[in-house]
PDB file of N, CA and C in Angstrom:
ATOM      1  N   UNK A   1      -3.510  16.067 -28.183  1.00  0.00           N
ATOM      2  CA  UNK A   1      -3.493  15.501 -26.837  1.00  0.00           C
ATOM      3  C   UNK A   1      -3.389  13.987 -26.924  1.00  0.00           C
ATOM      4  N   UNK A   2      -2.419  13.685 -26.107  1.00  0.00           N
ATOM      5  CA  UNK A   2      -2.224  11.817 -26.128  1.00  0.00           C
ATOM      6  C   UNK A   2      -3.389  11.442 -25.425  1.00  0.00           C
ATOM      7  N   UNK A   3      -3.844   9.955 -25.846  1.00  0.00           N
ATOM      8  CA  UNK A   3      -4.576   9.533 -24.592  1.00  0.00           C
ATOM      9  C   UNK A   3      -4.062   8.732 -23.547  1.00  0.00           C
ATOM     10  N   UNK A   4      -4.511   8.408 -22.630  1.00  0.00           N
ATOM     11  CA  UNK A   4      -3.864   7.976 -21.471  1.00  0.00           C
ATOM     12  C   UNK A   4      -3.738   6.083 -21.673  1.00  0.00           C
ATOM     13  N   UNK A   5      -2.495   6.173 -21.222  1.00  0.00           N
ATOM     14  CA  UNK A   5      -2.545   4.406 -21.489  1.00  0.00           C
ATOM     15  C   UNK A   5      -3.564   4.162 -20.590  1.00  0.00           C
ATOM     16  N   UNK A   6      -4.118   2.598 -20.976  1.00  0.00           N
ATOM     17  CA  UNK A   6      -4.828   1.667 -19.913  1.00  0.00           C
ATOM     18  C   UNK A   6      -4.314   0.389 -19.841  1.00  0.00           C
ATOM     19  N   UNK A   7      -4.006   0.130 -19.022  1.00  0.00           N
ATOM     20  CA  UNK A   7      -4.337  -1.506 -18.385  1.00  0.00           C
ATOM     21  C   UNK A   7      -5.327  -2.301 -17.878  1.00  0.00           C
ATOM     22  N   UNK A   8      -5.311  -3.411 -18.821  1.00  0.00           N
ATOM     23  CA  UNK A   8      -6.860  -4.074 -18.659  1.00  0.00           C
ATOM     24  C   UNK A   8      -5.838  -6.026 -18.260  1.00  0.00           C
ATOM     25  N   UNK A   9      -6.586  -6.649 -17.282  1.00  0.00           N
ATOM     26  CA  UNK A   9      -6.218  -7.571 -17.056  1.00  0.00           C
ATOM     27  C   UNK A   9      -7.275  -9.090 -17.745  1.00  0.00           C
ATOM     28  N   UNK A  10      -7.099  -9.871 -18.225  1.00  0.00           N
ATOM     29  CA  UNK A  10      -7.841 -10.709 -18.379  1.00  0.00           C
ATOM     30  C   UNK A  10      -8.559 -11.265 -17.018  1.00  0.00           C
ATOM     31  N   UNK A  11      -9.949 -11.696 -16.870  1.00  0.00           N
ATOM     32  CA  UNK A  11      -9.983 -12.659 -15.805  1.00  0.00           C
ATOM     33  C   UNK A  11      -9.326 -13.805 -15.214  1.00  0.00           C
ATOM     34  N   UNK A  12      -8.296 -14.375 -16.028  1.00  0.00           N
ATOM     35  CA  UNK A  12      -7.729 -16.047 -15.926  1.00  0.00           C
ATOM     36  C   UNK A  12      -6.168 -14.975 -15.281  1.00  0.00           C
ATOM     37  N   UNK A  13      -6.042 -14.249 -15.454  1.00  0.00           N
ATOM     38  CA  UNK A  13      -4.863 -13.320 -15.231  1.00  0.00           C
ATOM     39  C   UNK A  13      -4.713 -12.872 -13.714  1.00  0.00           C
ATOM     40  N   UNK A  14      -6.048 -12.165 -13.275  1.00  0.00           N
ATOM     41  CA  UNK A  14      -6.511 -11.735 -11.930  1.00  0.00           C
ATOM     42  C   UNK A  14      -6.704 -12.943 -11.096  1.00  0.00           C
ATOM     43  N   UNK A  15      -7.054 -14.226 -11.577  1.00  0.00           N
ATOM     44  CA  UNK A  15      -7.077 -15.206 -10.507  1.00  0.00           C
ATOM     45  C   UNK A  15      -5.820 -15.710 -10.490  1.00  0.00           C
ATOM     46  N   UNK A  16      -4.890 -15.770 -11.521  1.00  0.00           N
ATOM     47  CA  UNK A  16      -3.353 -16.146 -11.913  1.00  0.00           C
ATOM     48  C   UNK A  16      -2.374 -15.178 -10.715  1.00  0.00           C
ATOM     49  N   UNK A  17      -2.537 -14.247 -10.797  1.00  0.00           N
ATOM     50  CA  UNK A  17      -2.249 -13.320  -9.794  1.00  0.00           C
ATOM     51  C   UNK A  17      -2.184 -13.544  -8.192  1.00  0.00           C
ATOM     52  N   UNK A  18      -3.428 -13.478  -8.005  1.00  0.00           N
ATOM     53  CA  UNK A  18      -4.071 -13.731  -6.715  1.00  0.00           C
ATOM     54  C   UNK A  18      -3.482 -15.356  -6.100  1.00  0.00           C
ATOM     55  N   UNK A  19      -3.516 -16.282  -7.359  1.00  0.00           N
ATOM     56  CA  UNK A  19      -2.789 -17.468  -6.750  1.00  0.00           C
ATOM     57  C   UNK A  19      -1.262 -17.573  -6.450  1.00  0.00           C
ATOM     58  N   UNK A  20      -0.455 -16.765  -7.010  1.00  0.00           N
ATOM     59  CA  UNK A  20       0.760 -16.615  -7.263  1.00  0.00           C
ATOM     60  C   UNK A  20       1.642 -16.336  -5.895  1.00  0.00           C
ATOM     61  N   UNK A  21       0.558 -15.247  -5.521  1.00  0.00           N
ATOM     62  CA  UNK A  21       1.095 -14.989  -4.059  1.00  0.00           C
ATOM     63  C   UNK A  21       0.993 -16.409  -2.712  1.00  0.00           C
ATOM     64  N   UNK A  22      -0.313 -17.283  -2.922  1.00  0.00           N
ATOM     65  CA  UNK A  22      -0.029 -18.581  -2.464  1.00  0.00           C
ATOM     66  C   UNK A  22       1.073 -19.169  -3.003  1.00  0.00           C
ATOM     67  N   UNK A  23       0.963 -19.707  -4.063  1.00  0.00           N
ATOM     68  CA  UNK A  23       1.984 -20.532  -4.440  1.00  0.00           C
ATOM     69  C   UNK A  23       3.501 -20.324  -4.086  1.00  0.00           C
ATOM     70  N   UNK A  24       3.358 -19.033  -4.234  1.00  0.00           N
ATOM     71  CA  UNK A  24       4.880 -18.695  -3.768  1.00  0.00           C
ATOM     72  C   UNK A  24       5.494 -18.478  -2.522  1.00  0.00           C
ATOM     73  N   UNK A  25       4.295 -18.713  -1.511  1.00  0.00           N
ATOM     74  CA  UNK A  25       4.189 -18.970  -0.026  1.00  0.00           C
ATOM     75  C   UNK A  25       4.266 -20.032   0.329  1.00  0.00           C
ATOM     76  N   UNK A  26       3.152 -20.921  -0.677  1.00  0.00           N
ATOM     77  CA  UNK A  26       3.598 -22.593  -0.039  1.00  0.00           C
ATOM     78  C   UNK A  26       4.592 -23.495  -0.425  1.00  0.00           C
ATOM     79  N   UNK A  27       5.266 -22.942  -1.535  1.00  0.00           N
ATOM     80  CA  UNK A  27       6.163 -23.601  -2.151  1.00  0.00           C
ATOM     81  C   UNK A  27       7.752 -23.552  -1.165  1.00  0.00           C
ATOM     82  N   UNK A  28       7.197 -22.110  -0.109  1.00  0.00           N
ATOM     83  CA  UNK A  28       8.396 -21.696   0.338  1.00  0.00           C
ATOM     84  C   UNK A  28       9.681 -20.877  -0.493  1.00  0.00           C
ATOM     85  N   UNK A  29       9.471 -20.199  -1.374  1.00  0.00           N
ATOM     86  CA  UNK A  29       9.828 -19.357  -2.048  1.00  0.00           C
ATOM     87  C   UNK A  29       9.981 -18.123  -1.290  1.00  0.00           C
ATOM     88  N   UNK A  30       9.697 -17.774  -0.649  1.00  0.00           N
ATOM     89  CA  UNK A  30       9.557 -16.743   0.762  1.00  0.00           C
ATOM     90  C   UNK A  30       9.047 -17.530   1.888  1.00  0.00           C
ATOM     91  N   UNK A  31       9.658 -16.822   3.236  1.00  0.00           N
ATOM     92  CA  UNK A  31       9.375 -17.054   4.505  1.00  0.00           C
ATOM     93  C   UNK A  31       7.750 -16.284   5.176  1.00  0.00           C
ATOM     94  N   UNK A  32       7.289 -15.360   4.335  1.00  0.00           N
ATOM     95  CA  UNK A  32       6.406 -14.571   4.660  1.00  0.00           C
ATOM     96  C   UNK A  32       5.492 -14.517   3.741  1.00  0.00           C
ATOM     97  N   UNK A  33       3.831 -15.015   3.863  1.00  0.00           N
ATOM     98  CA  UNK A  33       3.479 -14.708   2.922  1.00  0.00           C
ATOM     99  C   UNK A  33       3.433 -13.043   2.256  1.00  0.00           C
ATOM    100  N   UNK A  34       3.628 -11.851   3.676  1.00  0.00           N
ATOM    101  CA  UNK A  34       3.811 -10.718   2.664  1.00  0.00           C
ATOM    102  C   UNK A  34       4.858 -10.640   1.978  1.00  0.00           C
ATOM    103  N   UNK A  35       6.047 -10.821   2.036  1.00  0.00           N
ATOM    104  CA  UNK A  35       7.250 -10.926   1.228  1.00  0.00           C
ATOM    105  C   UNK A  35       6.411 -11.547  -0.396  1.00  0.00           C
ATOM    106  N   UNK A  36       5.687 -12.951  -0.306  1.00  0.00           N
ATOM    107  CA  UNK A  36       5.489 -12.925  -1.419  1.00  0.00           C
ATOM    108  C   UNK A  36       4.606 -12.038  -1.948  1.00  0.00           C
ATOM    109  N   UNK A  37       3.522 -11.651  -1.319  1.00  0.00           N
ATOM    110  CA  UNK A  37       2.191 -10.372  -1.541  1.00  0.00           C
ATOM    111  C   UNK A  37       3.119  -9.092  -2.417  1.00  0.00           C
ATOM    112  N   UNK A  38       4.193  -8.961  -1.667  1.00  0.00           N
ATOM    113  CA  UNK A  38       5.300  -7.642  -1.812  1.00  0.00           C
ATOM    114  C   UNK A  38       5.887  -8.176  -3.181  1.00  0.00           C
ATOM    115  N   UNK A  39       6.334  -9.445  -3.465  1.00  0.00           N
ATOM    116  CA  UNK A  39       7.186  -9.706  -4.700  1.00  0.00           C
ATOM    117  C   UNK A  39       5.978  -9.251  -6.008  1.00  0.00           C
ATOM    118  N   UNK A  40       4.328 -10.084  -5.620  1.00  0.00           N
ATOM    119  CA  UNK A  40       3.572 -10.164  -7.098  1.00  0.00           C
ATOM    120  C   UNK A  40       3.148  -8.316  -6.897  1.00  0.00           C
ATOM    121  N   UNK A  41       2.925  -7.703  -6.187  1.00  0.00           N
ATOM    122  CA  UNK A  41       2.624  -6.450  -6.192  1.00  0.00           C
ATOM    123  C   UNK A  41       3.993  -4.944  -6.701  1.00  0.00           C
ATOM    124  N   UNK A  42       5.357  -5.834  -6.672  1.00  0.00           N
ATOM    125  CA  UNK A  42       5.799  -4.703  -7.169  1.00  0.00           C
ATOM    126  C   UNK A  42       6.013  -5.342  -8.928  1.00  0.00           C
ATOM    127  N   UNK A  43       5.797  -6.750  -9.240  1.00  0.00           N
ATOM    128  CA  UNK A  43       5.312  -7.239 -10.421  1.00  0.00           C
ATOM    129  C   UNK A  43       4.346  -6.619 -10.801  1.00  0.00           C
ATOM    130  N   UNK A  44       3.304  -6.386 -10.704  1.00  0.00           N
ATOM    131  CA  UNK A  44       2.057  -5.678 -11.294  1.00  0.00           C
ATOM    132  C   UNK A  44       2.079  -3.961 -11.265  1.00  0.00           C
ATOM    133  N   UNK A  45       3.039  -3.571 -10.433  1.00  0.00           N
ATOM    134  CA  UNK A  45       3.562  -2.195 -10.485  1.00  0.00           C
ATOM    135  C   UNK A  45       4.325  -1.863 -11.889  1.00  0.00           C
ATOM    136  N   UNK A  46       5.449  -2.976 -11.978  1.00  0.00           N
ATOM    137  CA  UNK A  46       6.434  -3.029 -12.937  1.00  0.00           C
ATOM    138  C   UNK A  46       5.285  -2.606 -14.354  1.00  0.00           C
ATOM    139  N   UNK A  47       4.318  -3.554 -14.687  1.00  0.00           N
ATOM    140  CA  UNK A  47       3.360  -3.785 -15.470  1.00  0.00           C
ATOM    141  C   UNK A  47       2.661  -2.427 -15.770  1.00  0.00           C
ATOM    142  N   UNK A  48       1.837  -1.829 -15.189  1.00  0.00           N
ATOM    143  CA  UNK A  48       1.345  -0.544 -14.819  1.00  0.00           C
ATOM    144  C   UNK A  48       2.448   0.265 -15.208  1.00  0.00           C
ATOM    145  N   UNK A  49       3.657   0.482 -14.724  1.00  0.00           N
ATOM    146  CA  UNK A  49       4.887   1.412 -15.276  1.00  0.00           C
ATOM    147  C   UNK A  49       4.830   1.303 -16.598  1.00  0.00           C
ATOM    148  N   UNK A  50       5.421   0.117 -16.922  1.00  0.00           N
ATOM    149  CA  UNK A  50       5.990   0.008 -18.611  1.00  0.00           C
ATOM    150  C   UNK A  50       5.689  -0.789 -19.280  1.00  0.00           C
ATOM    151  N   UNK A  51       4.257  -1.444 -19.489  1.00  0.00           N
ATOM    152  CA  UNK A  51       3.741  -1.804 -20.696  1.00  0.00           C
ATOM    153  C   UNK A  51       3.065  -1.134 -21.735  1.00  0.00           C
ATOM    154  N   UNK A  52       3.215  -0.886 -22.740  1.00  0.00           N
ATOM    155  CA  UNK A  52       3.469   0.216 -23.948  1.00  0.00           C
ATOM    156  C   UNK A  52       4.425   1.512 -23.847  1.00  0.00           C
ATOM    157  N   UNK A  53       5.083   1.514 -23.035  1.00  0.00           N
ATOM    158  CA  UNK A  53       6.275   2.254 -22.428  1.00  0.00           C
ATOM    159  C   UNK A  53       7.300   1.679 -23.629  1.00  0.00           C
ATOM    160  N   UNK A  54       7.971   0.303 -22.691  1.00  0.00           N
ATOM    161  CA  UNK A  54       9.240  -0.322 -23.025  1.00  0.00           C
ATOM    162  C   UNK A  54       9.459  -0.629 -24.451  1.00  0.00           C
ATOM    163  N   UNK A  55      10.050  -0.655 -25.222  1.00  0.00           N
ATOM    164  CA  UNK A  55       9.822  -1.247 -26.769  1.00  0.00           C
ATOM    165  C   UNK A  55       9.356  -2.947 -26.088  1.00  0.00           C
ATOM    166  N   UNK A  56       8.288  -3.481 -27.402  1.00  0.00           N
ATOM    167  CA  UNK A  56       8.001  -4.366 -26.761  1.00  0.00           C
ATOM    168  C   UNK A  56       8.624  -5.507 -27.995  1.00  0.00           C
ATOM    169  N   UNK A  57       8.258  -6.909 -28.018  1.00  0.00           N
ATOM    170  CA  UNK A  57       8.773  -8.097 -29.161  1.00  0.00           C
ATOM    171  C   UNK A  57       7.607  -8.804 -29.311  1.00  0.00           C
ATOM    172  N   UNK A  58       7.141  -9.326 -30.636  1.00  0.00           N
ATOM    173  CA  UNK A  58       6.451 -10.139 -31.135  1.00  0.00           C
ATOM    174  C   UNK A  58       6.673 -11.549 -29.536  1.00  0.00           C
ATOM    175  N   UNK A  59       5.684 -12.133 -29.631  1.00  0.00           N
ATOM    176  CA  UNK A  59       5.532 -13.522 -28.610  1.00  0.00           C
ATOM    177  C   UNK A  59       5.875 -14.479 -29.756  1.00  0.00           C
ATOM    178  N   UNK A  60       6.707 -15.765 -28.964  1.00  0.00           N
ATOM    179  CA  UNK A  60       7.091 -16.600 -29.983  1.00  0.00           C
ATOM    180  C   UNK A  60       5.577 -17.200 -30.567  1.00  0.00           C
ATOM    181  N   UNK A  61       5.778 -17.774 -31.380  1.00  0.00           N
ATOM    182  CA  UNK A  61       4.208 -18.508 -32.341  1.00  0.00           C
ATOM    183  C   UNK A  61       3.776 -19.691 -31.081  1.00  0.00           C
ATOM    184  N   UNK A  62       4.655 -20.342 -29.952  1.00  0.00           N
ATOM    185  CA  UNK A  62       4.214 -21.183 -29.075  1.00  0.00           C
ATOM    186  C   UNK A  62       2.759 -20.407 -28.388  1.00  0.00           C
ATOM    187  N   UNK A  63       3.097 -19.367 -28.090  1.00  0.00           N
ATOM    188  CA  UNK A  63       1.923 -19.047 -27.156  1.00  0.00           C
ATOM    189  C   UNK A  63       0.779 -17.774 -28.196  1.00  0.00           C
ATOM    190  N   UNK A  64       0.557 -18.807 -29.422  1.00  0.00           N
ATOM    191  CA  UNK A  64      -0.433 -18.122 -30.058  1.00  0.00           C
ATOM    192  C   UNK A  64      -2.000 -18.680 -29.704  1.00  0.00           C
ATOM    193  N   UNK A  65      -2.260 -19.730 -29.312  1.00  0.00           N
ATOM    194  CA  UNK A  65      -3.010 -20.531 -28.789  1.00  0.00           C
ATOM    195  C   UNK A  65      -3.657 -19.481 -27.651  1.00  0.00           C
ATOM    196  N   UNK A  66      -3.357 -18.058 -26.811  1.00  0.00           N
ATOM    197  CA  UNK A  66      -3.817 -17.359 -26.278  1.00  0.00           C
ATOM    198  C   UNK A  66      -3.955 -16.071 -26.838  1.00  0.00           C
ATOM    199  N   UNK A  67      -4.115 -16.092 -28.038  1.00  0.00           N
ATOM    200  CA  UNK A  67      -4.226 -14.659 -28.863  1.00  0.00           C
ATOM    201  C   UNK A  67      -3.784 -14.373 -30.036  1.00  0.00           C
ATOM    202  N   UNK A  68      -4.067 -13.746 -31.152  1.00  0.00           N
ATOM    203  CA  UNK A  68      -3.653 -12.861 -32.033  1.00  0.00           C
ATOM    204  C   UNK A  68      -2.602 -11.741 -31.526  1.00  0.00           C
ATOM    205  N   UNK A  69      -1.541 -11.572 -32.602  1.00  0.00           N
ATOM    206  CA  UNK A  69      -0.882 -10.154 -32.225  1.00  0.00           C
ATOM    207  C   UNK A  69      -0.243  -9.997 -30.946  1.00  0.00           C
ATOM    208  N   UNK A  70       0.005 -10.705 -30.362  1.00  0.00           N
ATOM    209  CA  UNK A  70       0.751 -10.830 -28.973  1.00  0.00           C
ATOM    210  C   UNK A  70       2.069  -9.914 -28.586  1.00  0.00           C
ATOM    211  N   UNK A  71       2.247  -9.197 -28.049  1.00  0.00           N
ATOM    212  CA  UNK A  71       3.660  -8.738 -27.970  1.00  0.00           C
ATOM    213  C   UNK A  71       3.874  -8.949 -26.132  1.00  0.00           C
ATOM    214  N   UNK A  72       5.277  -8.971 -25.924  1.00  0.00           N
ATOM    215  CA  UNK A  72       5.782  -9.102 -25.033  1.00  0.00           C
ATOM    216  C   UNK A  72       6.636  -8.103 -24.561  1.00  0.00           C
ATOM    217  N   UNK A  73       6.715  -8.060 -23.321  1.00  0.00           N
ATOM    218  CA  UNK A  73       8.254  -7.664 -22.262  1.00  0.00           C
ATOM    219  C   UNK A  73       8.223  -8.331 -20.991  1.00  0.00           C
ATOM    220  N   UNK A  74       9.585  -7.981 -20.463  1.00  0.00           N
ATOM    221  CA  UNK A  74      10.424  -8.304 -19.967  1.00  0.00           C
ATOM    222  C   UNK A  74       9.992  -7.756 -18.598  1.00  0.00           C
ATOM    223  N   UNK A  75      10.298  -9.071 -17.222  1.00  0.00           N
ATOM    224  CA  UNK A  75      10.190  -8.405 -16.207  1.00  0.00           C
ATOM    225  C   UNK A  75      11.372  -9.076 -15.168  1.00  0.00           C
ATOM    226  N   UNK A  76      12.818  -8.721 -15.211  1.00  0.00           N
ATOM    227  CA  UNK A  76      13.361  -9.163 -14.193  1.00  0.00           C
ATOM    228  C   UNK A  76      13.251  -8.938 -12.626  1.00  0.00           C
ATOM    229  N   UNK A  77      12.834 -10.318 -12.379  1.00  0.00           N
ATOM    230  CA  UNK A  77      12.575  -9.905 -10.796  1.00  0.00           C
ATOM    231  C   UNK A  77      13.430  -9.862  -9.613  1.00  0.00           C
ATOM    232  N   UNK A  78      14.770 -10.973 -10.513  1.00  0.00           N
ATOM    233  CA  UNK A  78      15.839 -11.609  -9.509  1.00  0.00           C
ATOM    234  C   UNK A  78      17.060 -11.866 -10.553  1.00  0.00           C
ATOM    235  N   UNK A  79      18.012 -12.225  -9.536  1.00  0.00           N
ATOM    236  CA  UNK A  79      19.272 -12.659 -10.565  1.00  0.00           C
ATOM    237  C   UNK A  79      18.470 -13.987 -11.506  1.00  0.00           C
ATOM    238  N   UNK A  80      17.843 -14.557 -10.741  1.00  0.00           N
ATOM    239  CA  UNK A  80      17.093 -15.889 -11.702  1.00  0.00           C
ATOM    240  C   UNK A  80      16.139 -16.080 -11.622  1.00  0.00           C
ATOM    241  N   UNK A  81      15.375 -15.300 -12.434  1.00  0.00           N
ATOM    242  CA  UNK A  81      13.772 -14.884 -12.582  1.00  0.00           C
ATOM    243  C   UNK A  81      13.628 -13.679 -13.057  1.00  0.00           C
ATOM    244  N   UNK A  82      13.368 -14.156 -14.598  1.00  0.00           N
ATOM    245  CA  UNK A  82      12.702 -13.094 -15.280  1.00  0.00           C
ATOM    246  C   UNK A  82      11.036 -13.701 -15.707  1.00  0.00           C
ATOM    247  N   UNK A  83       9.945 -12.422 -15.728  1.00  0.00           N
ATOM    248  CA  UNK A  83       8.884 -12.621 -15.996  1.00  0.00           C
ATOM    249  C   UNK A  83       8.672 -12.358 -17.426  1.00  0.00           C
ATOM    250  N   UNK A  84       7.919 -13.087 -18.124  1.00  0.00           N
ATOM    251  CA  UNK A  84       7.194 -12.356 -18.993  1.00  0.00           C
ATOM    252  C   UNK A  84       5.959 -12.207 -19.370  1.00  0.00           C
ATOM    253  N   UNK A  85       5.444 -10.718 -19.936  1.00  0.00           N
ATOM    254  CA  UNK A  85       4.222 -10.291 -19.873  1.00  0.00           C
ATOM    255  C   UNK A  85       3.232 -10.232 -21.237  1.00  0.00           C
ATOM    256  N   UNK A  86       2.662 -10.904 -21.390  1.00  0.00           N
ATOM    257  CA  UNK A  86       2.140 -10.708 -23.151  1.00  0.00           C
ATOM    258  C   UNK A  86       1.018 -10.169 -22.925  1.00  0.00           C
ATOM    259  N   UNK A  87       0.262  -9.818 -24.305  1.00  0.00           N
ATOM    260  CA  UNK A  87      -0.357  -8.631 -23.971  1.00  0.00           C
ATOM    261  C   UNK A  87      -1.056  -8.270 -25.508  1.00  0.00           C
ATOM    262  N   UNK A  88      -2.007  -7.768 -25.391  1.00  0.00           N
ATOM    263  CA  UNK A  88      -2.545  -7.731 -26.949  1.00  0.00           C
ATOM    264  C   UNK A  88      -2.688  -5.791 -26.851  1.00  0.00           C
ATOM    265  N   UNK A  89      -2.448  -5.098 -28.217  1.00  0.00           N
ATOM    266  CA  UNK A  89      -2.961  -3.624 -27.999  1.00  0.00           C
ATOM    267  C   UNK A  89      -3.811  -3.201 -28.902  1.00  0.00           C
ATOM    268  N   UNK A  90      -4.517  -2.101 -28.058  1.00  0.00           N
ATOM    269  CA  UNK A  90      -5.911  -1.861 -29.085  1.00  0.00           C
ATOM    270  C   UNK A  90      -6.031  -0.472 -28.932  1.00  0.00           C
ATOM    271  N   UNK A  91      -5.378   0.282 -29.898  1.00  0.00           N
ATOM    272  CA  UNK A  91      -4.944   1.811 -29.556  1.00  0.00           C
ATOM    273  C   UNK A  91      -4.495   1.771 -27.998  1.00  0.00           C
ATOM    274  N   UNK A  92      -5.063   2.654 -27.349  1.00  0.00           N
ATOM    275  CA  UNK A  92      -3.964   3.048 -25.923  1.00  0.00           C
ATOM    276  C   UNK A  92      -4.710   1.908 -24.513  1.00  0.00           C
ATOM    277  N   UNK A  93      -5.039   0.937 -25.406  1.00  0.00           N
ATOM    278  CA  UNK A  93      -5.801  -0.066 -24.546  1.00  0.00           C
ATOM    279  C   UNK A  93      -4.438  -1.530 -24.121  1.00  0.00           C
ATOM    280  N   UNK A  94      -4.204  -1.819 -23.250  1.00  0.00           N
ATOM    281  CA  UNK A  94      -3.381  -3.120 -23.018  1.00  0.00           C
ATOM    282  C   UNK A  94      -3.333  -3.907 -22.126  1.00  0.00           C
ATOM    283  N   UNK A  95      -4.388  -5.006 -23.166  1.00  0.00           N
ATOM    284  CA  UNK A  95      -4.594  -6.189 -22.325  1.00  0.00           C
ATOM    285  C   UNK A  95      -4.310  -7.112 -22.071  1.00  0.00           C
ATOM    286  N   UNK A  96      -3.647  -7.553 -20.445  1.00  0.00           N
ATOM    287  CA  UNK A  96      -2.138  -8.689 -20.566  1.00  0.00           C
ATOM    288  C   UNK A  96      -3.761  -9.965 -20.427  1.00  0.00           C
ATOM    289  N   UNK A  97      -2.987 -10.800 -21.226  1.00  0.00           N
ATOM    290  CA  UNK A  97      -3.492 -11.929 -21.962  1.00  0.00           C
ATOM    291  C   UNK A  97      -2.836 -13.163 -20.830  1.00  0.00           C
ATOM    292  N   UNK A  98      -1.241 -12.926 -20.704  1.00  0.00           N
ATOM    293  CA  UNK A  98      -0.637 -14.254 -20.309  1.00  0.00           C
ATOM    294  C   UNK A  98       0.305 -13.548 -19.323  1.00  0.00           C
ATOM    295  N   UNK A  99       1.047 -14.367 -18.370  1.00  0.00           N
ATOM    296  CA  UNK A  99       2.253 -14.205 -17.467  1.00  0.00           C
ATOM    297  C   UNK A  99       2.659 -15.668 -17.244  1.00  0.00           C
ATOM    298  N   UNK A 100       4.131 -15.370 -17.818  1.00  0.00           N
ATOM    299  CA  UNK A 100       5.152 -16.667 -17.070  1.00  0.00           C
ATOM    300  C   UNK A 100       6.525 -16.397 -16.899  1.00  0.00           C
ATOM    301  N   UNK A 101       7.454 -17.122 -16.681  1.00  0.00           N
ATOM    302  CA  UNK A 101       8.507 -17.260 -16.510  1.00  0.00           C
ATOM    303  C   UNK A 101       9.644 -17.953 -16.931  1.00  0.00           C
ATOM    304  N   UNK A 102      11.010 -17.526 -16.838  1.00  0.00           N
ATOM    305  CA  UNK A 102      12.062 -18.278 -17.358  1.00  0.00           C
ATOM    306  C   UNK A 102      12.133 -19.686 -16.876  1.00  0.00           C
ATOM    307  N   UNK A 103      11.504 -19.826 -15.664  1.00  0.00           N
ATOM    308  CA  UNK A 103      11.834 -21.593 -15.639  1.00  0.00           C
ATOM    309  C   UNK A 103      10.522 -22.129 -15.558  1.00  0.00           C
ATOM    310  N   UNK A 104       9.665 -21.983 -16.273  1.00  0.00           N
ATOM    311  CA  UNK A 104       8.545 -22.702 -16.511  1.00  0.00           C
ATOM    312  C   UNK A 104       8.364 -22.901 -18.454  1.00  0.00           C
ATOM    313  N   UNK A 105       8.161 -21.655 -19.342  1.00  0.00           N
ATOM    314  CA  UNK A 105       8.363 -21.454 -20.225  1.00  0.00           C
ATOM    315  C   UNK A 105       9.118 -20.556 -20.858  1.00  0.00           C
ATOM    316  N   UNK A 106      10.220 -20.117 -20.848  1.00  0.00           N
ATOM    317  CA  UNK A 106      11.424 -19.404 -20.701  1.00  0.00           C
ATOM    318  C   UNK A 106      12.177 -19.879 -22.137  1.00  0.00           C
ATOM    319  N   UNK A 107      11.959 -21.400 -22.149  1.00  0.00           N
ATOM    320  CA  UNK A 107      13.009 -21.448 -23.654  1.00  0.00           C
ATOM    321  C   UNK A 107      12.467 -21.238 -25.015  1.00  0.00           C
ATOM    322  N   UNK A 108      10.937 -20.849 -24.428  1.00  0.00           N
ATOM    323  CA  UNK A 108      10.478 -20.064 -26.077  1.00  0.00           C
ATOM    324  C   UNK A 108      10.615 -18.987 -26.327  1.00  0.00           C
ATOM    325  N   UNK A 109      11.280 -18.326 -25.392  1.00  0.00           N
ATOM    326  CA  UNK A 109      11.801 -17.143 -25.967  1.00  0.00           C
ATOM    327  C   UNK A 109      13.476 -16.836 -26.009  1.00  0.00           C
ATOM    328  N   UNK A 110      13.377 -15.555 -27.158  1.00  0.00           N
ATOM    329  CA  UNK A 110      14.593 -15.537 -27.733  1.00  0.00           C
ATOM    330  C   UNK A 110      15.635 -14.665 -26.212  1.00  0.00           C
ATOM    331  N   UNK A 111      16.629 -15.454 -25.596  1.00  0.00           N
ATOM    332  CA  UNK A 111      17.485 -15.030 -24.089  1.00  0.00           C
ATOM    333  C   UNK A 111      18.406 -14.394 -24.776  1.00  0.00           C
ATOM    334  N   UNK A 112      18.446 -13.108 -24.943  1.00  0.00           N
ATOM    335  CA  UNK A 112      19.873 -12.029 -25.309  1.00  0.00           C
ATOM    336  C   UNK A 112      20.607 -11.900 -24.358  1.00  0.00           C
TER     337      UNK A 112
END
């Protein structure tokens, strides 16, 4: 019998979250703050779907400073905006560590 994946969020992650949907309201990135509520919630859906799902990639050595063993994926949200999700695993345990993006920190990773 498999065991069941889990998703575990860091605390700095859950408030990272929770701000995201401001930021992306006041920045005007959306007209609505639910539009943005709707963008970080089908993000954290995405997450819940397919982390230890997707094949995942080593995190570049930049963002070792938040962990050992880091692996990553991929979350396109838009034609220009992809997320990414790092994440440490501990048997069927996976705990996202970090979240960013292609235009914030984007050129440390390898763009196929």
């Amino acid at each position: 019998m498999e065991l069941e994946r889990k998703i575990v969020y860091t605390k700095e992650i859950d408030i990272y979250i929770h701000d995201l949907m401001f930021v992306l309201f006041e920045k005007e990135y959306f007209s609505f703050f639910e539009d943005a509520q709707n963008y970080v919630e089908k993000m954290l859906s995405y997450i819940e779907k397919y982390v230890g799902i997707l094949p995942d990639k080593d995190a570049p050595s930049y963002f070792a400073r938040y962990g050992a063993n880091l692996k990553y994926i991929t979350c396109r949200a838009n034609k220009s905006t992809t997320w990414y999700i790092l994440y440490q695993q501990q048997a069927n345990i996976f705990l996202i560590i970090y979240i960013t993006n292609n235009h914030f920190e984007g050129q440390y990773f390898n763009v196929e």
